[in-house]
C-alpha atoms as a PDB file:
ATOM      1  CA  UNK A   1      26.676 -11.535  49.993  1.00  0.00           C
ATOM      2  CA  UNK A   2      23.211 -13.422  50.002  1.00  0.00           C
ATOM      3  CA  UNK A   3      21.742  -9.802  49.461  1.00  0.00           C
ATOM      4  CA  UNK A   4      23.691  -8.969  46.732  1.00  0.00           C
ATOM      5  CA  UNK A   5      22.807 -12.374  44.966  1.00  0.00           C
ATOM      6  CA  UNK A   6      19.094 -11.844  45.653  1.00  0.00           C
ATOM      7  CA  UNK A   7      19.561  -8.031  44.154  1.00  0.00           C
ATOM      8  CA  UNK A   8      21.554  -9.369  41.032  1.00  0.00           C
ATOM      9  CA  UNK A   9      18.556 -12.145  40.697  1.00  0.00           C
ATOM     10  CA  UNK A  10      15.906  -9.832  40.850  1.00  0.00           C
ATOM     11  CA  UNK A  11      17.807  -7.009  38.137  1.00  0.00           C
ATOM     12  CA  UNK A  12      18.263 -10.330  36.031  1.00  0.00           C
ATOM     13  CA  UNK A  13      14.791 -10.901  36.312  1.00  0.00           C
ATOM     14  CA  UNK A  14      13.084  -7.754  35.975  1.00  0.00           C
ATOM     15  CA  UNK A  15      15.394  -7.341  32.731  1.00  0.00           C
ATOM     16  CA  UNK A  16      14.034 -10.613  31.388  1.00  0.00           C
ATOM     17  CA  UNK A  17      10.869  -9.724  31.464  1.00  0.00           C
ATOM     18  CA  UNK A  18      10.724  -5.813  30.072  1.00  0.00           C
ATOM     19  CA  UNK A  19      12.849  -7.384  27.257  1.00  0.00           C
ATOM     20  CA  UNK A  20      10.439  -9.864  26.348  1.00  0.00           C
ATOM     21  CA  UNK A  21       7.273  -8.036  26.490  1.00  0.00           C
ATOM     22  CA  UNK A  22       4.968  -7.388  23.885  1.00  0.00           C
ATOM     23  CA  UNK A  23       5.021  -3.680  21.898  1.00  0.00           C
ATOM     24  CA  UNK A  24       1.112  -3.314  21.059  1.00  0.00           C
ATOM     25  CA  UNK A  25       0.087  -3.429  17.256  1.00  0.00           C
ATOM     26  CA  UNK A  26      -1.431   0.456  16.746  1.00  0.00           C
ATOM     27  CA  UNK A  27      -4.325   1.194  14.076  1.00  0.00           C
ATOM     28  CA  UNK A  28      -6.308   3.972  12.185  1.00  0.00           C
ATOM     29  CA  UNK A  29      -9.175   4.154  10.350  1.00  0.00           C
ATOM     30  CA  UNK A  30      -8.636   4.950   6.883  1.00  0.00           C
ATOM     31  CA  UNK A  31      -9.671   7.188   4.779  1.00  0.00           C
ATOM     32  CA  UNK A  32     -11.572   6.930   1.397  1.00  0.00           C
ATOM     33  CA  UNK A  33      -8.819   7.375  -0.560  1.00  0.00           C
ATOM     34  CA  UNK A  34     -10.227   8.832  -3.614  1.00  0.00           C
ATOM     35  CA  UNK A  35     -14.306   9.046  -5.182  1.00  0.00           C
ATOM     36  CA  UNK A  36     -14.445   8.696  -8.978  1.00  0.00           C
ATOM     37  CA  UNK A  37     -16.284  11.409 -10.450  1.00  0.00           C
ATOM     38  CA  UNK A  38     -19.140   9.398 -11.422  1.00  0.00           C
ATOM     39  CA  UNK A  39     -19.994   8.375  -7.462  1.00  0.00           C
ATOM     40  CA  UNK A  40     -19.475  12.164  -6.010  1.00  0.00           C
ATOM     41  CA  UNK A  41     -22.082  13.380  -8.772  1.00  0.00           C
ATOM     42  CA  UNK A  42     -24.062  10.708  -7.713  1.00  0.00           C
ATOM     43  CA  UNK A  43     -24.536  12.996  -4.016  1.00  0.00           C
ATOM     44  CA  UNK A  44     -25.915  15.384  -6.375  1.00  0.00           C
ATOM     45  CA  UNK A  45     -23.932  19.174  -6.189  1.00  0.00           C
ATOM     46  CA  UNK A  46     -23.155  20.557  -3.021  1.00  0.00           C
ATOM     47  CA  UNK A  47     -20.638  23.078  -4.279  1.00  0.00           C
ATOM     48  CA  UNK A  48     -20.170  26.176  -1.513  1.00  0.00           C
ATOM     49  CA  UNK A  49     -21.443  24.667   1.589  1.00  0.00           C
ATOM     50  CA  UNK A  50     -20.322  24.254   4.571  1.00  0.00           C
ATOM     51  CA  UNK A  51     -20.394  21.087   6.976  1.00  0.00           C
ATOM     52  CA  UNK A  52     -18.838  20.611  10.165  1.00  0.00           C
ATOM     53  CA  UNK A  53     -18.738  16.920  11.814  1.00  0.00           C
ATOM     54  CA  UNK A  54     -18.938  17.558  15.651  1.00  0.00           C
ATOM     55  CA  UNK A  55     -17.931  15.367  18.343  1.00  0.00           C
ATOM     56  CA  UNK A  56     -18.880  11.854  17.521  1.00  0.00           C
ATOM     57  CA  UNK A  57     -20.286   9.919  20.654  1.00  0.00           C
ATOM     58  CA  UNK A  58     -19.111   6.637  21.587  1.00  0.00           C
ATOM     59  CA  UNK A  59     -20.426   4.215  23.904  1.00  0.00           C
ATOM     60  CA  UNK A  60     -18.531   4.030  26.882  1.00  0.00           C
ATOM     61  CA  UNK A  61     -17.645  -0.187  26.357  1.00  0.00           C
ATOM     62  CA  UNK A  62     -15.919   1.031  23.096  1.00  0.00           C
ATOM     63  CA  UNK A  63     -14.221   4.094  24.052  1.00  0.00           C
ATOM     64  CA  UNK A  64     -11.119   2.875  25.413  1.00  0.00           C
ATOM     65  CA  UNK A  65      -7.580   2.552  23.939  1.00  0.00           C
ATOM     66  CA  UNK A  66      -7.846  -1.585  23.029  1.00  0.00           C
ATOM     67  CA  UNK A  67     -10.131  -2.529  20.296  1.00  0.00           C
ATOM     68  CA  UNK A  68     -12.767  -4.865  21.313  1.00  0.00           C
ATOM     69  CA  UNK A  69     -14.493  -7.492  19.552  1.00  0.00           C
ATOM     70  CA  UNK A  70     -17.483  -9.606  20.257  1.00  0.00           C
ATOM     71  CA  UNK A  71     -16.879 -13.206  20.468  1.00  0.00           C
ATOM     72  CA  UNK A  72     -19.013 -15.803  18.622  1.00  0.00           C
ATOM     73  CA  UNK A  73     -21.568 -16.416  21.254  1.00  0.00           C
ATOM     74  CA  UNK A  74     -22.692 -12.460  21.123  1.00  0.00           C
ATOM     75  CA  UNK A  75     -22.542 -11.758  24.162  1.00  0.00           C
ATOM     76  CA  UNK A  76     -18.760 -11.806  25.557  1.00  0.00           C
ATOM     77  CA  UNK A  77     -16.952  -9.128  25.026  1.00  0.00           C
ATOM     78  CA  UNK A  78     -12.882  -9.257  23.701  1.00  0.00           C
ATOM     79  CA  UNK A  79     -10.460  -6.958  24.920  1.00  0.00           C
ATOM     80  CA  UNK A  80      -6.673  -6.959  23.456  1.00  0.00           C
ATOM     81  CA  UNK A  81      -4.142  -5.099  25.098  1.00  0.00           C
ATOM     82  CA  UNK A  82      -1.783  -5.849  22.447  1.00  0.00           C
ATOM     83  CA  UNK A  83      -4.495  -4.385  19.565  1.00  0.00           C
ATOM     84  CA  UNK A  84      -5.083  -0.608  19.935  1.00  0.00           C
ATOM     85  CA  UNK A  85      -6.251   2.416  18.285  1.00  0.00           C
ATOM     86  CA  UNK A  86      -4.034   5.730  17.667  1.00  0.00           C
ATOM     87  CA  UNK A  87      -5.956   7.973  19.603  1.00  0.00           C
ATOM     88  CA  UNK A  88      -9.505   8.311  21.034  1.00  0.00           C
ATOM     89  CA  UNK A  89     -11.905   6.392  19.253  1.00  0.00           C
ATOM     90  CA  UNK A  90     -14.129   9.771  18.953  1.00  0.00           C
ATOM     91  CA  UNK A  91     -11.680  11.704  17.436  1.00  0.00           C
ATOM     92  CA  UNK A  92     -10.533   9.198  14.779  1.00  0.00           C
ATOM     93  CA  UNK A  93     -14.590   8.256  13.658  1.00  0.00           C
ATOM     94  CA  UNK A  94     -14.918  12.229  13.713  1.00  0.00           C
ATOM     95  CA  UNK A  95     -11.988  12.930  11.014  1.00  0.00           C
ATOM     96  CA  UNK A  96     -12.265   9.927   9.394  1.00  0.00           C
ATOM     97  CA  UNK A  97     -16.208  10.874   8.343  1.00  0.00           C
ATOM     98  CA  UNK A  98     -14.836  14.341   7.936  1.00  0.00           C
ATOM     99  CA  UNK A  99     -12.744  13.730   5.477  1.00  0.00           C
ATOM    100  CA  UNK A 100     -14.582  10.887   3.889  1.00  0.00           C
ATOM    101  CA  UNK A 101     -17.974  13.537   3.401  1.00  0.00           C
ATOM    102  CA  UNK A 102     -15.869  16.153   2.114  1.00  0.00           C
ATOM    103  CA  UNK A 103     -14.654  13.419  -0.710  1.00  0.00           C
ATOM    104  CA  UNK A 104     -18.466  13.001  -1.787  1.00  0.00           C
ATOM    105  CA  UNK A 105     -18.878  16.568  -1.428  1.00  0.00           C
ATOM    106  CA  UNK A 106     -16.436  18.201  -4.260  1.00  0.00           C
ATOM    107  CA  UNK A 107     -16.368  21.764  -3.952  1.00  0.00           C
ATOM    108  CA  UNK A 108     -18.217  22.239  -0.168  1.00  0.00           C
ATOM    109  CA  UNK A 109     -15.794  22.625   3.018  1.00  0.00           C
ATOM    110  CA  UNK A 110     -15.955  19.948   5.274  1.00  0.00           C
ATOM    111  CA  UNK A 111     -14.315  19.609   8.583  1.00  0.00           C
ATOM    112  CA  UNK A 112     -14.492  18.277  12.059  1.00  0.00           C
ATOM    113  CA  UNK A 113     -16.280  20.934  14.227  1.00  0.00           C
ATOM    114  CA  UNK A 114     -13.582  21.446  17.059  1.00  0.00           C
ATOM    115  CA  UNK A 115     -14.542  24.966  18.279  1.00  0.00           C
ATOM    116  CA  UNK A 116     -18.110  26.300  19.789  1.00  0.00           C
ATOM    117  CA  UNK A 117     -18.202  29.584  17.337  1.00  0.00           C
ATOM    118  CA  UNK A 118     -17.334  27.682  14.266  1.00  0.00           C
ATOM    119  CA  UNK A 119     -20.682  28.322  12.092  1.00  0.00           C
ATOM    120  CA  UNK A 120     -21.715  26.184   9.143  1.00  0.00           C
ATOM    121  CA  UNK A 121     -24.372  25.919   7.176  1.00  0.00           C
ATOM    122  CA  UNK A 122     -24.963  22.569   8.568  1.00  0.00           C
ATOM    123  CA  UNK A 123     -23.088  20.472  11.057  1.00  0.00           C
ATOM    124  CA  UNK A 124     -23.478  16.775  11.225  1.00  0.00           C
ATOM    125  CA  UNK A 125     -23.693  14.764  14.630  1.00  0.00           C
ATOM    126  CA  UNK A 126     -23.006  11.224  15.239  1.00  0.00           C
ATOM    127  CA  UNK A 127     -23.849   9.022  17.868  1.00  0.00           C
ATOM    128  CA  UNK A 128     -22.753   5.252  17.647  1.00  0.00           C
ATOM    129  CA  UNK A 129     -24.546   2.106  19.019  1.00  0.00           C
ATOM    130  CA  UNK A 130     -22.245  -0.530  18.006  1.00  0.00           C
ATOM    131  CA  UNK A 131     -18.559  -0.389  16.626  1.00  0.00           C
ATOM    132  CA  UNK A 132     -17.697  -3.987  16.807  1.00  0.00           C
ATOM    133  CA  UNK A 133     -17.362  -7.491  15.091  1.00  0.00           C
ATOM    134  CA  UNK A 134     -17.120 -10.783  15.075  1.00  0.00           C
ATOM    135  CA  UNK A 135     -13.871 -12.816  13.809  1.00  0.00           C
ATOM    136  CA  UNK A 136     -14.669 -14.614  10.075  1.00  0.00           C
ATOM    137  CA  UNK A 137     -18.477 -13.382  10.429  1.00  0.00           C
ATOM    138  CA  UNK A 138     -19.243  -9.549  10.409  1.00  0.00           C
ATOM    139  CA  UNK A 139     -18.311  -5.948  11.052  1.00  0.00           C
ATOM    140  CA  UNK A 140     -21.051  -3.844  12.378  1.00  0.00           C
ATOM    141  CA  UNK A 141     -21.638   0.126  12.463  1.00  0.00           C
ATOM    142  CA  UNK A 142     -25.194   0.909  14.241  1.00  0.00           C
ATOM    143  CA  UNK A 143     -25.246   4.776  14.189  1.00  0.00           C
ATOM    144  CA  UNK A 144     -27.983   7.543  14.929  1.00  0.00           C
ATOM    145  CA  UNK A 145     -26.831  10.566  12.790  1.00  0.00           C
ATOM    146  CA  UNK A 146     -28.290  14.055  12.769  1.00  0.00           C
ATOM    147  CA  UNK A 147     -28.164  17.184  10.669  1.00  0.00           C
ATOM    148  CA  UNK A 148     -28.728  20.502  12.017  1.00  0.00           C
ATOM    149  CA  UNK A 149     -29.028  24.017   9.954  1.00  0.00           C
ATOM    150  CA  UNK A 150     -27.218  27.053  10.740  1.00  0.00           C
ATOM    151  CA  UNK A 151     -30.274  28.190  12.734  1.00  0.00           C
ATOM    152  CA  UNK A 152     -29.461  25.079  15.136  1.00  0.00           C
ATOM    153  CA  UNK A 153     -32.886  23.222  13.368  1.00  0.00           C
ATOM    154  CA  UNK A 154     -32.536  19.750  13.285  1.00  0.00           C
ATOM    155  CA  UNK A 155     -33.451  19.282  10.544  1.00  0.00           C
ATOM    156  CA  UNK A 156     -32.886  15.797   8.937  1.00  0.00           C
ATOM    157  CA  UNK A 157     -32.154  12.439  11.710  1.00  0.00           C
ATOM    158  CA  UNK A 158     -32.469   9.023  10.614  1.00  0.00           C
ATOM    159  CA  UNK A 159     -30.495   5.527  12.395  1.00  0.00           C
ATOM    160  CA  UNK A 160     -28.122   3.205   9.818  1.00  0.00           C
ATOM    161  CA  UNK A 161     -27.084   0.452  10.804  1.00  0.00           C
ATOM    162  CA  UNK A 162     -24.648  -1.527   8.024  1.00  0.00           C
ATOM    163  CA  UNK A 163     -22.434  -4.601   8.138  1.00  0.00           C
ATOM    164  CA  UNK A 164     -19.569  -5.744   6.163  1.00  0.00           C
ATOM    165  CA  UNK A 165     -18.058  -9.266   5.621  1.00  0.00           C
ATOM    166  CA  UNK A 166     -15.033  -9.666   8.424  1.00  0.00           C
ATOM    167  CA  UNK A 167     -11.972 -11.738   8.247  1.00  0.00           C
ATOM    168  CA  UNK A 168     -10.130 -13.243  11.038  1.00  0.00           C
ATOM    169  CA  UNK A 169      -7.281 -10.260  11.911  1.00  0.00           C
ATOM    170  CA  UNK A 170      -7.339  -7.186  13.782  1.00  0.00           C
ATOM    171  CA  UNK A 171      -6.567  -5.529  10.654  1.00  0.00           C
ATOM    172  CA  UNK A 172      -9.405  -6.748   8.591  1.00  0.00           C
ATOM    173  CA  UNK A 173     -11.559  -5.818  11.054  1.00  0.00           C
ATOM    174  CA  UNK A 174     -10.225  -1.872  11.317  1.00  0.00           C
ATOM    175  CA  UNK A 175     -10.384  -2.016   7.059  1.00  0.00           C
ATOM    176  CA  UNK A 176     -14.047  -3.191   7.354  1.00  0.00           C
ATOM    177  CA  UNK A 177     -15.120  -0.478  10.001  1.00  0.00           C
ATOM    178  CA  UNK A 178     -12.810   1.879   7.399  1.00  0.00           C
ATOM    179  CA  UNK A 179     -15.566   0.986   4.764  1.00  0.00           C
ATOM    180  CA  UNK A 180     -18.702   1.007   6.954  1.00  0.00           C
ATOM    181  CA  UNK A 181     -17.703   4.304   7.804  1.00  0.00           C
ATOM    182  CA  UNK A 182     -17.190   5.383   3.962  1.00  0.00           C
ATOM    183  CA  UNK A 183     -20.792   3.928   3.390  1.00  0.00           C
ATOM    184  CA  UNK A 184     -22.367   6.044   6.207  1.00  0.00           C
ATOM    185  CA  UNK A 185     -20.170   9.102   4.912  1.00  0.00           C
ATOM    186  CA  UNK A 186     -21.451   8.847   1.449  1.00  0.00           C
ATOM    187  CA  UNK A 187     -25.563   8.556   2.989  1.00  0.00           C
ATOM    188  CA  UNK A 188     -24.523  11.312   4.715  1.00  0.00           C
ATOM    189  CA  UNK A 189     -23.461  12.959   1.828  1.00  0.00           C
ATOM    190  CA  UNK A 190     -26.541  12.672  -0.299  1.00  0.00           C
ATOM    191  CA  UNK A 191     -28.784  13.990   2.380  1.00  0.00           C
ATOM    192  CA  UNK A 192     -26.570  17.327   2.811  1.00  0.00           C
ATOM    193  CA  UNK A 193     -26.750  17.676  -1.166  1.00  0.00           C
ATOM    194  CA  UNK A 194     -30.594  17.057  -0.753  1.00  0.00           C
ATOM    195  CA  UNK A 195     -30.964  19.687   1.555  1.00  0.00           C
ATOM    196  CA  UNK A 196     -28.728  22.240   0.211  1.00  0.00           C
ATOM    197  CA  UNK A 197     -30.859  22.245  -3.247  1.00  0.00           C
ATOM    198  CA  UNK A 198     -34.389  21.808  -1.773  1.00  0.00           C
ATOM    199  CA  UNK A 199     -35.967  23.064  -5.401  1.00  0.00           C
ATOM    200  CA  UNK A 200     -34.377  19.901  -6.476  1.00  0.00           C
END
């Protein structure tokens, strides 16, 4: 009888507990929605190339399933289990900048470089320093991006390294990366168009 009591206790309390725990809060990074006319024909005209985004690289502290912050000090990392992205941090930065190039870029095909013999005229590669923030201070994107030519020339490489004001939820702080992201896309942008029309 005592065993069935301790049994029925621990059921009870294993019950207790999965019903009270936590479902984790899931995010992406967004997508420029839309680029007025005026700012794409600011890039200049890219019409007819092609770009491919490879594999963005992420530092191993980032790449993980929980977003993670820096506290106020600088120094200490924050890790929520209850704040995560929708996939690999990679492949989100990878099509997010795809798509938010191709919006700068009316008329060229841009995509995320997936396959080895996918050619392009040029294909963009991104490494990132520093993904991370600061609650009610900043968000910071520290990149080092790289264009190469269809010939495999680098031939354009520079490091950016932005910020953008940050509010105090998880969700301010995935919008700001969201628009650090569609700043980077847009420099990214105007080089391509740069080097596509070199008698310009």
């Amino acid at each position: 009888m005592k065993k069935i009591i301790a049994l029925c206790s621990a059921i009870l309390l294993s019950a207790c507990v999965g019903g009270t725990s936590k479902a984790p809060n899931i995010y992406s990074l967004k997508t420029t929605d839309s680029v007025s006319t005026a700012v794409a024909q600011s890039t200049g005209t890219s019409a007819g190339i092609s770009v491919g985004v490879a594999e963005v690289k992420v530092p191993s502290y980032i790449d993980r399933p929980q977003i993670i912050l820096v506290e106020s000090d600088g120094i200490t990392l924050k890790k929520s289990e209850f704040e995560r992205w929708s996939e690999d941090l990679a492949t989100l930065a990878q099509r997010t900048l795809a798509g938010d190039i191709s919006a700068y870029l009316p008329g060229a095909i841009v995509k995320s470089k997936n396959f080895i013999n996918e050619k392009f005229d040029f294909v963009v590669y991104v490494e990132i320093n520093d993904m991370t923030g600061t609650f009610a201070d900043k968000a910071t994107l520290d990149v080092w991006w790289t264009i190469v030519d269809n010939d495999n020339n680098m031939v354009f490489k520079k490091q950016t390294k932005i910020q953008n004001e940050l509010g105090d939820t998880y969700t301010d702080f995935v919008i700001a990366q969201s628009n650090l992201l569609d700043l980077l896309s847009k420099e990214i942008a105007t080089e391509l168009t740069r080097l596509s029309n070199p008698q310009d």
